[in-house]
C-alpha atoms as a PDB file:
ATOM      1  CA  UNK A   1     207.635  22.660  69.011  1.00  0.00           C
ATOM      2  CA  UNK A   2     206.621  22.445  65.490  1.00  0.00           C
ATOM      3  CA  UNK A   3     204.844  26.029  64.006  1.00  0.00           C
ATOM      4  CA  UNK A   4     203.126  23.775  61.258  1.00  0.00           C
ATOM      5  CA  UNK A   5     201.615  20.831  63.583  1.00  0.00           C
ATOM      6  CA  UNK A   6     201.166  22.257  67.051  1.00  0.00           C
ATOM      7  CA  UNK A   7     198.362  24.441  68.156  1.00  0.00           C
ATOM      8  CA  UNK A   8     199.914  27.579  69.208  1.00  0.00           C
ATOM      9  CA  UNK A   9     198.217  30.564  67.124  1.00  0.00           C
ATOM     10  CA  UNK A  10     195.664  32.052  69.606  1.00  0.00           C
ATOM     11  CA  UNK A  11     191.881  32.243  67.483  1.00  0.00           C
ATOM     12  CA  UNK A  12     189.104  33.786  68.042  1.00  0.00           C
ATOM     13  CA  UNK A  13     185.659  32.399  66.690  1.00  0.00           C
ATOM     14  CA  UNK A  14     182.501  34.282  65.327  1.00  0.00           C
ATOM     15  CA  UNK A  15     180.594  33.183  68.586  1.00  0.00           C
ATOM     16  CA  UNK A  16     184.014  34.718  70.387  1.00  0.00           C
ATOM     17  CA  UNK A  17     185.174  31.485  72.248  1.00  0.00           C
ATOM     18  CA  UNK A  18     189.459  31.833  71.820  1.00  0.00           C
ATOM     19  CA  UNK A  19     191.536  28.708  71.468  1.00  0.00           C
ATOM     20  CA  UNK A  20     195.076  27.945  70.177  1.00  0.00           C
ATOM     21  CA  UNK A  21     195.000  25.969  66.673  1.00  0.00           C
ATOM     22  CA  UNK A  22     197.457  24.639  64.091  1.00  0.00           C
ATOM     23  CA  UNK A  23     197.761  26.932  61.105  1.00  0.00           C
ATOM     24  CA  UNK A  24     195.826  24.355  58.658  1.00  0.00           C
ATOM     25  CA  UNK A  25     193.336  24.865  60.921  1.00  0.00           C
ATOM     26  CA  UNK A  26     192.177  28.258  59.839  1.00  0.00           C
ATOM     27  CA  UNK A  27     189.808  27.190  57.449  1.00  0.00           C
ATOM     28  CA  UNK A  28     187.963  25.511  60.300  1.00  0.00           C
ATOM     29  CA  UNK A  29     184.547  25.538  59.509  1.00  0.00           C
ATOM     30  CA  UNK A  30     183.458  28.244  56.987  1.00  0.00           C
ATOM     31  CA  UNK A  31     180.649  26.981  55.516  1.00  0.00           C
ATOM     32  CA  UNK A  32     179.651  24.481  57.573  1.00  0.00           C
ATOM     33  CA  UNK A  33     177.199  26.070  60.405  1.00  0.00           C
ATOM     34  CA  UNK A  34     179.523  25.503  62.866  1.00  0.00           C
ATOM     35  CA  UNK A  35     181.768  29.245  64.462  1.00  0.00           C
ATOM     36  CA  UNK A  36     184.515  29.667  61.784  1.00  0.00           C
ATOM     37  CA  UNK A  37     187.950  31.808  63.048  1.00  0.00           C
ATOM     38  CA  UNK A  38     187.324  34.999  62.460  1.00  0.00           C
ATOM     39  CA  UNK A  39     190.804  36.704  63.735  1.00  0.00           C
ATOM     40  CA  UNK A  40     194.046  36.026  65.646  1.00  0.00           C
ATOM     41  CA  UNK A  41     193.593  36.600  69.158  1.00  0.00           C
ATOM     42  CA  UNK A  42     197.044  37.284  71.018  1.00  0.00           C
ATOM     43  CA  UNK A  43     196.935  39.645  74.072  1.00  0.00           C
ATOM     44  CA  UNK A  44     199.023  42.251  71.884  1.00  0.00           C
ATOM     45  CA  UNK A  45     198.097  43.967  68.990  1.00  0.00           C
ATOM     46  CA  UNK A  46     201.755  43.790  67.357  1.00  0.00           C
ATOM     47  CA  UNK A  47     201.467  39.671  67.883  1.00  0.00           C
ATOM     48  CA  UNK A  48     198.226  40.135  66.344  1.00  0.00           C
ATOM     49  CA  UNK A  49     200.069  41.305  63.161  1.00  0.00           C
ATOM     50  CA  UNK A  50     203.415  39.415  63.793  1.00  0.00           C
ATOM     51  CA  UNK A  51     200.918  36.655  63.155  1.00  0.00           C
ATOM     52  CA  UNK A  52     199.178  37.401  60.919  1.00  0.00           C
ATOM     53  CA  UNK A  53     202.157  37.862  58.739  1.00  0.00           C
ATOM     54  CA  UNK A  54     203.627  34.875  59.683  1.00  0.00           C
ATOM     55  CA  UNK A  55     200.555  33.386  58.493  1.00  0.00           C
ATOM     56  CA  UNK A  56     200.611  34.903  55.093  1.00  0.00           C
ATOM     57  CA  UNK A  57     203.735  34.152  54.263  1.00  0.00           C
ATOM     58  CA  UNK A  58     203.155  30.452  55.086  1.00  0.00           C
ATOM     59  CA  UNK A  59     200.083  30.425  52.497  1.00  0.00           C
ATOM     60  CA  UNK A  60     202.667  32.499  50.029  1.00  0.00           C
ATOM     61  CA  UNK A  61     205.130  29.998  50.373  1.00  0.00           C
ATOM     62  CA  UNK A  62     202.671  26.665  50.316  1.00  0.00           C
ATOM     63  CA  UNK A  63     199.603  27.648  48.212  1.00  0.00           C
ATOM     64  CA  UNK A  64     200.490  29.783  45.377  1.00  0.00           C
ATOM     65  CA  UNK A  65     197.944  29.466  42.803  1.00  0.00           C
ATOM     66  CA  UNK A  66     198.908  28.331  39.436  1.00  0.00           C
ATOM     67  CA  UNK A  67     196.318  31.266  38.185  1.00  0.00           C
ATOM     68  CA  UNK A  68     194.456  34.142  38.477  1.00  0.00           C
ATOM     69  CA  UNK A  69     190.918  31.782  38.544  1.00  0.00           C
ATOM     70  CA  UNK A  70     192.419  29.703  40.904  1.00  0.00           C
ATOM     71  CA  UNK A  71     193.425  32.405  43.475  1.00  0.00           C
ATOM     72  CA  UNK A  72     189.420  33.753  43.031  1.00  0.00           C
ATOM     73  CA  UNK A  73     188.109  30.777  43.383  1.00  0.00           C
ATOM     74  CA  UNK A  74     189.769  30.375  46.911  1.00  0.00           C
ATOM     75  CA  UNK A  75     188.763  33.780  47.663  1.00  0.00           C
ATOM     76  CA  UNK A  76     184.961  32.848  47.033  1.00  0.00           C
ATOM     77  CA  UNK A  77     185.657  29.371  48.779  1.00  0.00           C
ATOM     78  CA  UNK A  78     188.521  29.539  51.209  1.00  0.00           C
ATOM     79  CA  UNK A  79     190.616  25.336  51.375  1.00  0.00           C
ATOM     80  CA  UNK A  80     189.398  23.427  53.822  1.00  0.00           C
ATOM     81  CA  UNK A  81     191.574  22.592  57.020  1.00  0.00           C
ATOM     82  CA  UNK A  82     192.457  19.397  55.405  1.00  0.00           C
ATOM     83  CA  UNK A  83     194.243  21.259  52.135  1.00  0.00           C
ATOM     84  CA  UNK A  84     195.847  23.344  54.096  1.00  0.00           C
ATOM     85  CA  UNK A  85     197.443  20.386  56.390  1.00  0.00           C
ATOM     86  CA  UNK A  86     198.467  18.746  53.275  1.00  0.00           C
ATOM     87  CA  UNK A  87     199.871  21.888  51.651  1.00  0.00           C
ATOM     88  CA  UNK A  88     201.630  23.095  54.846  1.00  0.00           C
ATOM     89  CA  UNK A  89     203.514  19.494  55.572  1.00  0.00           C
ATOM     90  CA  UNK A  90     204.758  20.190  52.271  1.00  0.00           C
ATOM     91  CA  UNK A  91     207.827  22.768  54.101  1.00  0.00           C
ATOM     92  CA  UNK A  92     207.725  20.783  57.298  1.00  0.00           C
ATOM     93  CA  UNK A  93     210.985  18.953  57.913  1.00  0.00           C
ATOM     94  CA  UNK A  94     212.590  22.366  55.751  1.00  0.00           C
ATOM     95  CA  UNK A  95     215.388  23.386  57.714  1.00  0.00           C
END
Protein backbone atom coordinates (compact mmCIF):
# COMPACT_ATOMS: atom_id res chain seq x y z
CA UNK A 1 0.00 0.00 0.00
CA UNK A 2 1.25 3.37 -0.77
CA UNK A 3 -0.49 6.42 1.66
CA UNK A 4 0.48 8.94 -1.22
CA UNK A 5 -0.98 6.96 -4.43
CA UNK A 6 -3.72 4.67 -3.20
CA UNK A 7 -7.20 5.70 -2.37
CA UNK A 8 -7.64 4.90 1.17
CA UNK A 9 -8.78 8.26 3.06
CA UNK A 10 -12.60 7.83 3.42
CA UNK A 11 -14.38 11.49 1.90
CA UNK A 12 -17.32 12.79 2.13
CA UNK A 13 -18.74 15.22 -0.64
CA UNK A 14 -21.02 18.39 -0.34
CA UNK A 15 -23.91 16.32 -2.01
CA UNK A 16 -22.81 13.56 0.90
CA UNK A 17 -21.88 10.59 -1.45
CA UNK A 18 -18.49 8.95 0.67
CA UNK A 19 -15.66 7.40 -1.29
CA UNK A 20 -11.99 6.55 -0.52
CA UNK A 21 -9.45 8.98 -2.48
CA UNK A 22 -5.70 9.58 -2.74
CA UNK A 23 -4.59 12.52 -0.66
CA UNK A 24 -3.85 14.81 -3.91
CA UNK A 25 -7.17 14.28 -4.42
CA UNK A 26 -8.59 16.65 -1.89
CA UNK A 27 -8.72 19.50 -3.95
CA UNK A 28 -11.14 17.58 -6.14
CA UNK A 29 -13.32 19.91 -7.61
CA UNK A 30 -13.66 23.26 -5.72
CA UNK A 31 -14.56 25.51 -8.12
CA UNK A 32 -15.63 23.62 -10.72
CA UNK A 33 -19.60 22.88 -10.22
CA UNK A 34 -18.99 19.56 -9.64
CA UNK A 35 -19.42 18.13 -5.24
CA UNK A 36 -15.98 19.13 -3.79
CA UNK A 37 -14.78 16.98 -0.35
CA UNK A 38 -16.00 18.62 2.25
CA UNK A 39 -14.62 16.32 5.32
CA UNK A 40 -12.98 12.97 6.16
CA UNK A 41 -15.46 10.42 6.63
CA UNK A 42 -14.08 7.38 8.79
CA UNK A 43 -16.65 5.52 11.00
CA UNK A 44 -14.71 7.02 14.16
CA UNK A 45 -14.39 10.33 15.20
CA UNK A 46 -10.64 9.86 16.53
CA UNK A 47 -9.77 8.47 12.71
CA UNK A 48 -11.55 11.45 11.69
CA UNK A 49 -8.77 13.51 13.40
CA UNK A 50 -5.94 10.85 13.14
CA UNK A 51 -6.57 11.87 9.56
CA UNK A 52 -6.90 14.77 9.40
CA UNK A 53 -3.58 15.26 11.00
CA UNK A 54 -1.98 12.96 8.96
CA UNK A 55 -3.17 15.05 6.26
CA UNK A 56 -1.75 18.26 7.52
CA UNK A 57 1.34 17.23 8.14
CA UNK A 58 1.68 15.84 4.58
CA UNK A 59 0.78 19.48 3.14
CA UNK A 60 3.42 20.83 6.02
CA UNK A 61 5.95 18.68 4.82
CA UNK A 62 5.22 19.04 0.76
CA UNK A 63 3.71 22.54 0.26
CA UNK A 64 5.24 25.04 2.45
CA UNK A 65 4.83 28.33 0.98
CA UNK A 66 7.81 30.36 0.23
CA UNK A 67 5.54 33.45 1.73
CA UNK A 68 3.00 34.87 3.55
CA UNK A 69 1.05 35.91 -0.09
CA UNK A 70 1.59 32.67 -1.24
CA UNK A 71 0.03 30.76 1.74
CA UNK A 72 -3.23 33.43 1.23
CA UNK A 73 -3.43 32.99 -2.00
CA UNK A 74 -3.98 29.14 -1.52
CA UNK A 75 -6.30 29.91 1.17
CA UNK A 76 -8.54 32.03 -1.32
CA UNK A 77 -7.82 29.32 -4.10
CA UNK A 78 -7.03 25.95 -2.63
CA UNK A 79 -4.12 23.67 -5.53
CA UNK A 80 -5.76 21.72 -7.68
CA UNK A 81 -5.59 17.78 -7.38
CA UNK A 82 -2.96 17.84 -9.96
CA UNK A 83 -0.41 20.19 -7.64
CA UNK A 84 -0.97 18.33 -5.00
CA UNK A 85 -0.03 14.86 -6.90
CA UNK A 86 3.02 16.51 -8.07
CA UNK A 87 3.94 18.02 -4.70
CA UNK A 88 3.11 14.82 -2.73
CA UNK A 89 5.35 12.35 -5.15
CA UNK A 90 7.89 14.67 -4.13
CA UNK A 91 8.36 12.34 -0.42
CA UNK A 92 7.18 9.20 -2.13
CA UNK A 93 9.94 6.62 -2.37
CA UNK A 94 11.22 8.54 1.31
CA UNK A 95 11.92 5.82 3.50
Amino acid sequence: MNLINDAWIPARRADGTTEKIEPWRLTDHIGTGKSPIIAVASPRPDFDGALTQFLIGLLQTTCTPETESAWWDWRESPPSSSTLRKRFASIQRCS
